[in-house]
PDB file of N, CA and C in Angstrom:
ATOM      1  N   UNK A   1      20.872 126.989  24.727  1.00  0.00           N
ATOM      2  CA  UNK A   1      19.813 127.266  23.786  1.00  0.00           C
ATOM      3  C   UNK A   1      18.614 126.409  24.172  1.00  0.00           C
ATOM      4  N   UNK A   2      17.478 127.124  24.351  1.00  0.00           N
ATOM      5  CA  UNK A   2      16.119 126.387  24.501  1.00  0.00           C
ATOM      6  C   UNK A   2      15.654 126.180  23.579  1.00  0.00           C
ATOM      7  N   UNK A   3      14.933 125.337  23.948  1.00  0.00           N
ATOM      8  CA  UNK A   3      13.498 124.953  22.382  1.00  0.00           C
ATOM      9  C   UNK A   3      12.369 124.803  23.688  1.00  0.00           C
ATOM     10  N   UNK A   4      11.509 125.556  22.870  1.00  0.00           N
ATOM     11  CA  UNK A   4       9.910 125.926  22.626  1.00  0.00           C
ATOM     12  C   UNK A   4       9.252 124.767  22.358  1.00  0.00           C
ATOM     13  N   UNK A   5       8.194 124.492  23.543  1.00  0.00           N
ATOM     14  CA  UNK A   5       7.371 123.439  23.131  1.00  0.00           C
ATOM     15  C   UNK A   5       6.978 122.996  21.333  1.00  0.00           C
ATOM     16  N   UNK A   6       6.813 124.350  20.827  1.00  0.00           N
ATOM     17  CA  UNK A   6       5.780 124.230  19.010  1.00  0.00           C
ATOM     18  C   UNK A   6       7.655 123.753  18.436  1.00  0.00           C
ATOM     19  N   UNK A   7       8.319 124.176  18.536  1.00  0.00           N
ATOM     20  CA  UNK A   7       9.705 123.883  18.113  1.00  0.00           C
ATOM     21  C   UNK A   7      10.090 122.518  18.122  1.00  0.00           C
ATOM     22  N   UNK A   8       9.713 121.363  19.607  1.00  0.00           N
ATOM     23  CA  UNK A   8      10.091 120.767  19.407  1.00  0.00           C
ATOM     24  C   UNK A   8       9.056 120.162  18.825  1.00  0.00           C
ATOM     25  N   UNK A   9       7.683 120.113  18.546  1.00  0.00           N
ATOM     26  CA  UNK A   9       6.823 119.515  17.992  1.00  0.00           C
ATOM     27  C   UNK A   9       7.310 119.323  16.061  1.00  0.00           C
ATOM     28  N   UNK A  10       8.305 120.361  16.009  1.00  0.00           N
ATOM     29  CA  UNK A  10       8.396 120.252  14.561  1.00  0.00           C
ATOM     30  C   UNK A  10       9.717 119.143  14.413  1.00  0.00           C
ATOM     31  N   UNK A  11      10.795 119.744  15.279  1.00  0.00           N
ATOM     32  CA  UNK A  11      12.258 119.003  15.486  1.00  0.00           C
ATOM     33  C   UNK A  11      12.382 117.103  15.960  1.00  0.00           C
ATOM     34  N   UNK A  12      11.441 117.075  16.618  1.00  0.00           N
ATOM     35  CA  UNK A  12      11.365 115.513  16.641  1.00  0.00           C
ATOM     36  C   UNK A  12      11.229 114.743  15.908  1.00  0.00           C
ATOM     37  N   UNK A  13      10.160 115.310  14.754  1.00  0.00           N
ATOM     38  CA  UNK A  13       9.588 113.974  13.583  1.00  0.00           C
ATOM     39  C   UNK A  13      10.783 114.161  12.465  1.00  0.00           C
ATOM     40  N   UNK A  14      11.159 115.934  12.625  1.00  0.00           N
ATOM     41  CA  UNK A  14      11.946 115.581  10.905  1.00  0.00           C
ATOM     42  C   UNK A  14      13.375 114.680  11.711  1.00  0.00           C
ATOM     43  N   UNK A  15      13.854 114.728  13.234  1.00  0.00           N
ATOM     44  CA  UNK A  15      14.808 113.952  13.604  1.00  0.00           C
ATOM     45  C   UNK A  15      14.966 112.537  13.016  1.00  0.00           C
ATOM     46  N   UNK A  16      13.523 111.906  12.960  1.00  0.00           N
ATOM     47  CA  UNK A  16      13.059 110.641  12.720  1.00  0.00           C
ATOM     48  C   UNK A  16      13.314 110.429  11.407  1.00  0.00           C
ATOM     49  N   UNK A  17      12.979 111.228  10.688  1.00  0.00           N
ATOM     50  CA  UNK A  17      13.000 111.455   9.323  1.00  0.00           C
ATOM     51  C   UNK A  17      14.177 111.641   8.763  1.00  0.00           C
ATOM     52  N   UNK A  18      15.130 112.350   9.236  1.00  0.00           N
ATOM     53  CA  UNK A  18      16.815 112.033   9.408  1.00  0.00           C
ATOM     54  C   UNK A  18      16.911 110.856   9.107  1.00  0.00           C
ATOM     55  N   UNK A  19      17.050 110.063  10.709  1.00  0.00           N
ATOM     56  CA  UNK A  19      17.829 108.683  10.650  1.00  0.00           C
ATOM     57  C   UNK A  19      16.903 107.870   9.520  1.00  0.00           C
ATOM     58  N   UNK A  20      15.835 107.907   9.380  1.00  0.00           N
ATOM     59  CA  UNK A  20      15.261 106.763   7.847  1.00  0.00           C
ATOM     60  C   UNK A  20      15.953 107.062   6.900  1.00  0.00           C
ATOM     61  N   UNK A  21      16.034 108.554   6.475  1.00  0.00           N
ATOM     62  CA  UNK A  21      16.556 108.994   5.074  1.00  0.00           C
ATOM     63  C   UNK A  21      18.505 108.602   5.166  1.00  0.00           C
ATOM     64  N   UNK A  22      19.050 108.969   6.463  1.00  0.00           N
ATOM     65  CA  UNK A  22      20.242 107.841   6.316  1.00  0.00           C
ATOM     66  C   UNK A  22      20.334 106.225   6.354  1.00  0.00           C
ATOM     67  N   UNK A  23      19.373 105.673   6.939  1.00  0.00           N
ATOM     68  CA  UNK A  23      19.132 104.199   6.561  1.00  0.00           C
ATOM     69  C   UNK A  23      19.150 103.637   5.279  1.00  0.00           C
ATOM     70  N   UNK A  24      18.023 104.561   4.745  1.00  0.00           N
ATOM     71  CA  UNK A  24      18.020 104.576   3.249  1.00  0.00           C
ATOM     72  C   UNK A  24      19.230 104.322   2.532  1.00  0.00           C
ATOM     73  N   UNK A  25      19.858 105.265   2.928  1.00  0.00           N
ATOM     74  CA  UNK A  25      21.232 105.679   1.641  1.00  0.00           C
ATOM     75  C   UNK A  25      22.079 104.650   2.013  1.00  0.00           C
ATOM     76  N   UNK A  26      22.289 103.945   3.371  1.00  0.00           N
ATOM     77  CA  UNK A  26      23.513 103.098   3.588  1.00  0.00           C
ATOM     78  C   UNK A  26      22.544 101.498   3.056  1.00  0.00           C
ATOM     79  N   UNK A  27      21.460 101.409   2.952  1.00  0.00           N
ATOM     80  CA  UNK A  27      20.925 100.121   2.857  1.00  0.00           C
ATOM     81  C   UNK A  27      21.176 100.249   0.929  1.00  0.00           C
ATOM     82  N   UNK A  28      20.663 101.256   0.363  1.00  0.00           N
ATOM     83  CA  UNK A  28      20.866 101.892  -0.941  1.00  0.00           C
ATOM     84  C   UNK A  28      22.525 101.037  -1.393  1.00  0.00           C
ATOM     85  N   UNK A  29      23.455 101.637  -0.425  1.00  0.00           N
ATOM     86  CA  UNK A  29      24.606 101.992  -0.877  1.00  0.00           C
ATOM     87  C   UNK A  29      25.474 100.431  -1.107  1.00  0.00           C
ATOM     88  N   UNK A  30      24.381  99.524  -0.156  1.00  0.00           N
ATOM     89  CA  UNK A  30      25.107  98.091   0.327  1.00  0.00           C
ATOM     90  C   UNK A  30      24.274  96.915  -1.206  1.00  0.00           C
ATOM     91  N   UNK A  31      23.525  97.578  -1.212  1.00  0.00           N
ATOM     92  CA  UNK A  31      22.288  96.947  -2.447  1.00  0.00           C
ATOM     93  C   UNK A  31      22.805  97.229  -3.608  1.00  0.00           C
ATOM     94  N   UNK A  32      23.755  98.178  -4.131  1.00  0.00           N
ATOM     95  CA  UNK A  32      24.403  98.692  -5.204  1.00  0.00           C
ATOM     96  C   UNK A  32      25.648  97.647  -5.174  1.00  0.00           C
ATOM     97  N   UNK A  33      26.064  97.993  -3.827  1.00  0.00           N
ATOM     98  CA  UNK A  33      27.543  97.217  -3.776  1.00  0.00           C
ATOM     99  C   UNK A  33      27.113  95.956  -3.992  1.00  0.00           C
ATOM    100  N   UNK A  34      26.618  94.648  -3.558  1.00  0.00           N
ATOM    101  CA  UNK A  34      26.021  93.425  -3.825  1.00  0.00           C
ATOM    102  C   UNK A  34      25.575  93.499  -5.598  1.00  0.00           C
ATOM    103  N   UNK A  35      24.603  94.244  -5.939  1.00  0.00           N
ATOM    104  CA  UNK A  35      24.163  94.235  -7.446  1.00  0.00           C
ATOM    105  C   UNK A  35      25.951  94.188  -8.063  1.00  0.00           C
ATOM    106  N   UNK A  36      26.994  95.112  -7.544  1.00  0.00           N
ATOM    107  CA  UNK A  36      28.292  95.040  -8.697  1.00  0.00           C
ATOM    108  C   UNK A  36      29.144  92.999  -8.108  1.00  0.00           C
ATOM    109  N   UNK A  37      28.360  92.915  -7.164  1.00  0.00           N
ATOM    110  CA  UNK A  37      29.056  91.814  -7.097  1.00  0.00           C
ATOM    111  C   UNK A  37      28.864  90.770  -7.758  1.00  0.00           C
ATOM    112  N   UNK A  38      27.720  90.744  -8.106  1.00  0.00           N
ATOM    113  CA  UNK A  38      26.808  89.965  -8.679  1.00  0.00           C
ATOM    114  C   UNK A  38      27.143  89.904 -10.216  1.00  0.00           C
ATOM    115  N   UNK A  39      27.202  90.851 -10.058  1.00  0.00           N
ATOM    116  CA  UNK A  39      27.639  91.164 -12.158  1.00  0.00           C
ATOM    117  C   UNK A  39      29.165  91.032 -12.402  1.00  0.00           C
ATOM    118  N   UNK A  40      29.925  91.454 -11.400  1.00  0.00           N
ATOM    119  CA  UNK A  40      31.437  90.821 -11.296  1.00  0.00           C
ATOM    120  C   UNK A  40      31.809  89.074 -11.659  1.00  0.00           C
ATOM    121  N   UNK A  41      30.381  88.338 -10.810  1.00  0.00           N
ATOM    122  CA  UNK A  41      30.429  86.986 -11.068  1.00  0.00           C
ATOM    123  C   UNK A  41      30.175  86.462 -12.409  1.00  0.00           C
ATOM    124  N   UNK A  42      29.059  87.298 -12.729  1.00  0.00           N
ATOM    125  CA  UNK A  42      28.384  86.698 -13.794  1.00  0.00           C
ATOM    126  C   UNK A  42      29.150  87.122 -14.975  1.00  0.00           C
ATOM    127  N   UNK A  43      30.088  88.095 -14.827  1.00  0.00           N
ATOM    128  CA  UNK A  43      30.907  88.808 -16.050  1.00  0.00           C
ATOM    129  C   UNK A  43      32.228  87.423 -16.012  1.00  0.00           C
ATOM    130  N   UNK A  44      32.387  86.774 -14.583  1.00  0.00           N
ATOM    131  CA  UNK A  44      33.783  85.722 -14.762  1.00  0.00           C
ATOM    132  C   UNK A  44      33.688  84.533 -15.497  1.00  0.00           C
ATOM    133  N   UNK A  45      32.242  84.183 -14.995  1.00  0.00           N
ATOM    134  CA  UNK A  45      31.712  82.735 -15.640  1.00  0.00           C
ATOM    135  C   UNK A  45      31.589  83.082 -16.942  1.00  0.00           C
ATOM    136  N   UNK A  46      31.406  84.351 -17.200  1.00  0.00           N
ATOM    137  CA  UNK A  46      30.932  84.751 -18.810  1.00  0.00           C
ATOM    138  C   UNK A  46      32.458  84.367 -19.761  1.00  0.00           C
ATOM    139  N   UNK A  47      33.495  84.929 -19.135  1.00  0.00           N
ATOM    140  CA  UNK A  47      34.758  84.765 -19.631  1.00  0.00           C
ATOM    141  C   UNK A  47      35.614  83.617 -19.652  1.00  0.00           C
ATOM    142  N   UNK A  48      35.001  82.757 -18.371  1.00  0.00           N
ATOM    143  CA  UNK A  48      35.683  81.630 -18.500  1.00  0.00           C
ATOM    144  C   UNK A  48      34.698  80.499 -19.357  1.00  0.00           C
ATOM    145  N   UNK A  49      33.760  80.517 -19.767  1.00  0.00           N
ATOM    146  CA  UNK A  49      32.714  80.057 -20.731  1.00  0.00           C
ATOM    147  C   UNK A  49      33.273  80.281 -22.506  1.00  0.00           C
ATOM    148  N   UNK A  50      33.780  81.567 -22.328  1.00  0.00           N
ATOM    149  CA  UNK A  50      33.995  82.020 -23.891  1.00  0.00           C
ATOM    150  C   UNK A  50      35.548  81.807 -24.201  1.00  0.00           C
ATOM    151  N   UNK A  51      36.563  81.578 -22.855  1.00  0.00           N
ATOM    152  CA  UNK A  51      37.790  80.719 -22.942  1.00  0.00           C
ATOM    153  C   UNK A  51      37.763  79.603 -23.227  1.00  0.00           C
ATOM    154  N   UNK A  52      37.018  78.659 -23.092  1.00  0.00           N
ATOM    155  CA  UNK A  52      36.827  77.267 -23.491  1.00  0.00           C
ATOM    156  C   UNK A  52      36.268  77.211 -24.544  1.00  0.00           C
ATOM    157  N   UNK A  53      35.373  78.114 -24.959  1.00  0.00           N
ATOM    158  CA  UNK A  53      34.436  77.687 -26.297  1.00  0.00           C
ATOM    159  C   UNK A  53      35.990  78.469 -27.761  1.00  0.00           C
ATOM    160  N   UNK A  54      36.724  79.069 -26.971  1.00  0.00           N
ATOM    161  CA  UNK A  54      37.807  79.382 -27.829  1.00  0.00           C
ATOM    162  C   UNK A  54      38.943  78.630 -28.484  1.00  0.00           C
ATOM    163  N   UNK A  55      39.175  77.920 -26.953  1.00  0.00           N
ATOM    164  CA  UNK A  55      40.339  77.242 -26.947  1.00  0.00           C
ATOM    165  C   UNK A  55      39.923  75.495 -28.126  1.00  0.00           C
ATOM    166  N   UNK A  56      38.282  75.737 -27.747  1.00  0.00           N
ATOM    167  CA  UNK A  56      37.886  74.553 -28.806  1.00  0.00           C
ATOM    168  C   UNK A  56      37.906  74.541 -30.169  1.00  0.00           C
ATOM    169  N   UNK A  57      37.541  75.955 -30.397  1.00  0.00           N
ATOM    170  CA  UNK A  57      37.805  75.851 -31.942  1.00  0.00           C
ATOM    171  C   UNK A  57      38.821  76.114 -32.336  1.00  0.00           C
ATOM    172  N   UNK A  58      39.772  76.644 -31.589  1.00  0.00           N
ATOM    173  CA  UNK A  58      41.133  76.712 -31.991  1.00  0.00           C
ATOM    174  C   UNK A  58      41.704  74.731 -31.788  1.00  0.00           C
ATOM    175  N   UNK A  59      41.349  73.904 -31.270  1.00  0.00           N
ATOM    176  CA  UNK A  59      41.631  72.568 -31.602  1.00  0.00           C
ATOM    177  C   UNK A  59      40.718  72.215 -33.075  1.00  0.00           C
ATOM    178  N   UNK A  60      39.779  72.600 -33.723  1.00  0.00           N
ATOM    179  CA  UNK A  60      39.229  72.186 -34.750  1.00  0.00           C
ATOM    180  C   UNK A  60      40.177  72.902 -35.710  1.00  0.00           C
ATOM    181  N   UNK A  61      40.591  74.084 -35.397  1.00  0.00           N
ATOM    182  CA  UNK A  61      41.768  74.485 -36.721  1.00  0.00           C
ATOM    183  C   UNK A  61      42.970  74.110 -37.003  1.00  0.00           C
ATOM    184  N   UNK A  62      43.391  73.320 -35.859  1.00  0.00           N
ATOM    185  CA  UNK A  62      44.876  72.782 -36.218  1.00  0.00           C
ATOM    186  C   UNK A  62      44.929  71.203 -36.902  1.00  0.00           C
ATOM    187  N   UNK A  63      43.334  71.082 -37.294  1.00  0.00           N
ATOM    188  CA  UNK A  63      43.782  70.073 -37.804  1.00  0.00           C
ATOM    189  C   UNK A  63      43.706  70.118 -39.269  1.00  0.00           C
ATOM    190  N   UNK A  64      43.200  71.310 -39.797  1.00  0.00           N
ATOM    191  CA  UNK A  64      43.198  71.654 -40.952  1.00  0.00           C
ATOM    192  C   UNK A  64      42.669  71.290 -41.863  1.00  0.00           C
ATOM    193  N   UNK A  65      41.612  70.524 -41.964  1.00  0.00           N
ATOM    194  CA  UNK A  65      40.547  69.669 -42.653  1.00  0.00           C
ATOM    195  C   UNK A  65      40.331  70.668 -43.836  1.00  0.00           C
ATOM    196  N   UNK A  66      40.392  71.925 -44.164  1.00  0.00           N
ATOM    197  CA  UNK A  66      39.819  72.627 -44.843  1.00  0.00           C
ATOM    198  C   UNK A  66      41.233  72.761 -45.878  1.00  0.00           C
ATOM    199  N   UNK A  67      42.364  72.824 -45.419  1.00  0.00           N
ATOM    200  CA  UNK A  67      43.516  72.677 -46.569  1.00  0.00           C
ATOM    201  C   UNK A  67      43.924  71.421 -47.201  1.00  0.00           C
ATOM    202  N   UNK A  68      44.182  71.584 -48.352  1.00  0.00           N
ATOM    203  CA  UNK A  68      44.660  70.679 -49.092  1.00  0.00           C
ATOM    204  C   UNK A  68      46.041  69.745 -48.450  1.00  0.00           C
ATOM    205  N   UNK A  69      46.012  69.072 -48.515  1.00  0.00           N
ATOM    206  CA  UNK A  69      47.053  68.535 -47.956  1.00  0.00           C
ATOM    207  C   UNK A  69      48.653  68.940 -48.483  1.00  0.00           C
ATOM    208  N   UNK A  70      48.809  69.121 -49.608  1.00  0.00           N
ATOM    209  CA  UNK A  70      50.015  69.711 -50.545  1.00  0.00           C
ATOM    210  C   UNK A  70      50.184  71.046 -49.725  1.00  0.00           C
ATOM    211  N   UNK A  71      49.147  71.607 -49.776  1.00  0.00           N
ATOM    212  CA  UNK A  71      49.351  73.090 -48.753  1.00  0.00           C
ATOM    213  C   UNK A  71      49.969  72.833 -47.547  1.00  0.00           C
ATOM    214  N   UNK A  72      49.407  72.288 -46.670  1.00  0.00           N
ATOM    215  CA  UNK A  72      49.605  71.946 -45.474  1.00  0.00           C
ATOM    216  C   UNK A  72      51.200  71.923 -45.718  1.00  0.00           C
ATOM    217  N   UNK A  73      51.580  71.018 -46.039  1.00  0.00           N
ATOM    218  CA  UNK A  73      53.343  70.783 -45.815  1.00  0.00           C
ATOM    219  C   UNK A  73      54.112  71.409 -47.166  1.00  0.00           C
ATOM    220  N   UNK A  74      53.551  72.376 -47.670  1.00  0.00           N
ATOM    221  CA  UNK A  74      54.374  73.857 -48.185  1.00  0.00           C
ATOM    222  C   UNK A  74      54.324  74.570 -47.210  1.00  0.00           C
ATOM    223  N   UNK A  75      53.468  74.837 -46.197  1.00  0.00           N
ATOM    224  CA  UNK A  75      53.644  76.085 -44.722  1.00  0.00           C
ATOM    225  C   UNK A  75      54.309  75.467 -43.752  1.00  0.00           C
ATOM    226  N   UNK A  76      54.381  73.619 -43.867  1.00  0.00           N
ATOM    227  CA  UNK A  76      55.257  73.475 -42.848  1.00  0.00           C
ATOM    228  C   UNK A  76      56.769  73.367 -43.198  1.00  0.00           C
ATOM    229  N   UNK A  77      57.041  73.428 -44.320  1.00  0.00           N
ATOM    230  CA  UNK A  77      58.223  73.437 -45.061  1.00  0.00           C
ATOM    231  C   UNK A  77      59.075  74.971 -44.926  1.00  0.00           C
ATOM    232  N   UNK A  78      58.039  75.977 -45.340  1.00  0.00           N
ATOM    233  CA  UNK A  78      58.396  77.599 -45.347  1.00  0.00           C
ATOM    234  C   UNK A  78      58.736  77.776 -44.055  1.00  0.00           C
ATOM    235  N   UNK A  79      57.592  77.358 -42.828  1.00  0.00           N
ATOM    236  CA  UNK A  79      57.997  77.660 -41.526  1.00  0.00           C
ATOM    237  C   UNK A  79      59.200  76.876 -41.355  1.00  0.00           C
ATOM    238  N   UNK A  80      60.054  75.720 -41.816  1.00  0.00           N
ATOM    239  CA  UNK A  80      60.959  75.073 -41.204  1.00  0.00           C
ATOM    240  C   UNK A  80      62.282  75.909 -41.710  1.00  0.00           C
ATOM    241  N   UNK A  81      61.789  76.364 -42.948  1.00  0.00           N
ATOM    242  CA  UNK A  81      63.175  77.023 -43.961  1.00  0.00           C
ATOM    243  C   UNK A  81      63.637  78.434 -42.992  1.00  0.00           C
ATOM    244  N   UNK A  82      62.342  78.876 -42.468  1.00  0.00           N
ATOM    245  CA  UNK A  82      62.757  80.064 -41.686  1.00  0.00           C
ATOM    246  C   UNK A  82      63.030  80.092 -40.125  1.00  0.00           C
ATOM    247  N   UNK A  83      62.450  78.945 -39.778  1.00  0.00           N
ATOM    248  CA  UNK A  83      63.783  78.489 -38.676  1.00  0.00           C
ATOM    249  C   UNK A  83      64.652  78.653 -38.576  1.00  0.00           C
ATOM    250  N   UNK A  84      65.571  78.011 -39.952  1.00  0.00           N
ATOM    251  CA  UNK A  84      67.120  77.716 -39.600  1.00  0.00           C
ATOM    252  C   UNK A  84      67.151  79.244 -40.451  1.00  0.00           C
ATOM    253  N   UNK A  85      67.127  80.061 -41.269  1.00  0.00           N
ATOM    254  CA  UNK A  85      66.990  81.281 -41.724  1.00  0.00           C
ATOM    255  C   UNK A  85      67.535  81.752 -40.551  1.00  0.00           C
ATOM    256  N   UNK A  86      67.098  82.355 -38.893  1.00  0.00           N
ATOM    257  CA  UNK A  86      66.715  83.193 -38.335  1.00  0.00           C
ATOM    258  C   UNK A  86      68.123  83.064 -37.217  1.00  0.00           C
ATOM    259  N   UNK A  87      68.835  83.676 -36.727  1.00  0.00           N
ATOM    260  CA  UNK A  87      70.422  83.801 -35.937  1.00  0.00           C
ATOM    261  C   UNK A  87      70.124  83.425 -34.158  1.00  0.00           C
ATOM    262  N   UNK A  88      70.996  82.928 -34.269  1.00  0.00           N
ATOM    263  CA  UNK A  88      70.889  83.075 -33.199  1.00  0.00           C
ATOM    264  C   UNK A  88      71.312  83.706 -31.772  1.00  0.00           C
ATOM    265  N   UNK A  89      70.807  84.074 -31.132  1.00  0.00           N
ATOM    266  CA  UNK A  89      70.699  85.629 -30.244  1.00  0.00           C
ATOM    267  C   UNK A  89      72.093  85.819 -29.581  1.00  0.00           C
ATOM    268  N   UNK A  90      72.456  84.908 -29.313  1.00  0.00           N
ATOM    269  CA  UNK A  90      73.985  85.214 -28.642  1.00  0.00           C
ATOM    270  C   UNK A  90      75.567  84.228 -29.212  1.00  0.00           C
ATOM    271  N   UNK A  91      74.662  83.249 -30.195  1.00  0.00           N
ATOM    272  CA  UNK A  91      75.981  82.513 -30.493  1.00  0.00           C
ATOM    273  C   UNK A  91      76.164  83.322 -32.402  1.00  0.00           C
ATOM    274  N   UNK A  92      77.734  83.191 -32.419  1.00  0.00           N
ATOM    275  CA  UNK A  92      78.212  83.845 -33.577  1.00  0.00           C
ATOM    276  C   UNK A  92      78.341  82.746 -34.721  1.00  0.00           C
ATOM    277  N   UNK A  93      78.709  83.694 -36.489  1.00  0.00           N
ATOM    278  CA  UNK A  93      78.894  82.561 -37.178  1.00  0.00           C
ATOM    279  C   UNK A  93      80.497  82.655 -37.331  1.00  0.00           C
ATOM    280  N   UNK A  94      80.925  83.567 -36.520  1.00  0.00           N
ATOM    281  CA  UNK A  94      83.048  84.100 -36.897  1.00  0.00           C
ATOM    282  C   UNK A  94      83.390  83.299 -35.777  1.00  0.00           C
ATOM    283  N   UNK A  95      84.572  82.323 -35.804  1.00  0.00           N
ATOM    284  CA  UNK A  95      85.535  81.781 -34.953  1.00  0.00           C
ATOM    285  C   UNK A  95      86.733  82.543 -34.751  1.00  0.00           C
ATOM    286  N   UNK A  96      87.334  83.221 -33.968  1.00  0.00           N
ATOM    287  CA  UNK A  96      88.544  83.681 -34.343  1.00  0.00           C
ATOM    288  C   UNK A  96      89.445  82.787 -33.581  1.00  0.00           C
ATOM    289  N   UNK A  97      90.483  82.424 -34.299  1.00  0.00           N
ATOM    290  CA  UNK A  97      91.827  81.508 -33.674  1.00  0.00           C
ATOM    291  C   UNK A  97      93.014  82.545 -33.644  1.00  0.00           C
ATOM    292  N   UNK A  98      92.894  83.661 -33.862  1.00  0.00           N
ATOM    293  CA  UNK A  98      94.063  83.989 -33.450  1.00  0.00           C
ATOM    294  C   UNK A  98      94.579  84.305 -31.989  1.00  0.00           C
ATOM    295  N   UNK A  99      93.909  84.112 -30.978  1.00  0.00           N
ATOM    296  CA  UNK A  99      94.394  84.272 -29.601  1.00  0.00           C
ATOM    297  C   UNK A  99      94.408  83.152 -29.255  1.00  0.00           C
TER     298      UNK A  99
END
């Protein structure tokens, strides 16, 4: 197949125009990928920021400043009663001696 001088006058530039418009899309495609990396980071620090600011106020609640003290050791009393309440998973309360 030949090409015609006016033919290739048209076929050369949009050639050019090709490879930019794929430059484009892979430089595009690498600039997207970097932007999710970026926000991947900033989403970790975000989480490990709001783990600590958690884990802190969960130390300001166990000390319970806000309950009465009488309260306090009625829930630790209920929680202790239902301790021993609760079976245990593989040992029994039947002995049998007859074997």
């Amino acid at each position: 197949m030949s090409l015609k001088g006016i033919e290739l006058q048209i076929a050369i530039p949009k050639t050019f125009d090709a490879g930019k418009v794929a430059e484009q899309k892979q430089q595009r495609a690498q600039i997207m990928q970097d932007q999710a990396n970026v926000q991947t980071e900033k989403q970790v620090e975000k989480n490990k920021e709001t783990a600590v600011e958690t884990e802190s106020s969960k130390k300001t609640d166990d000390g319970k400043k806000e309950q009465p003290d009488h309260q306090a050791q009625e829930e630790e009393h209920s929680r202790k009663e239902s301790q021993k309440k609760t079976k245990h998973p593989y040992k029994g309360s039947f002995v049998d001696f007859s074997g």
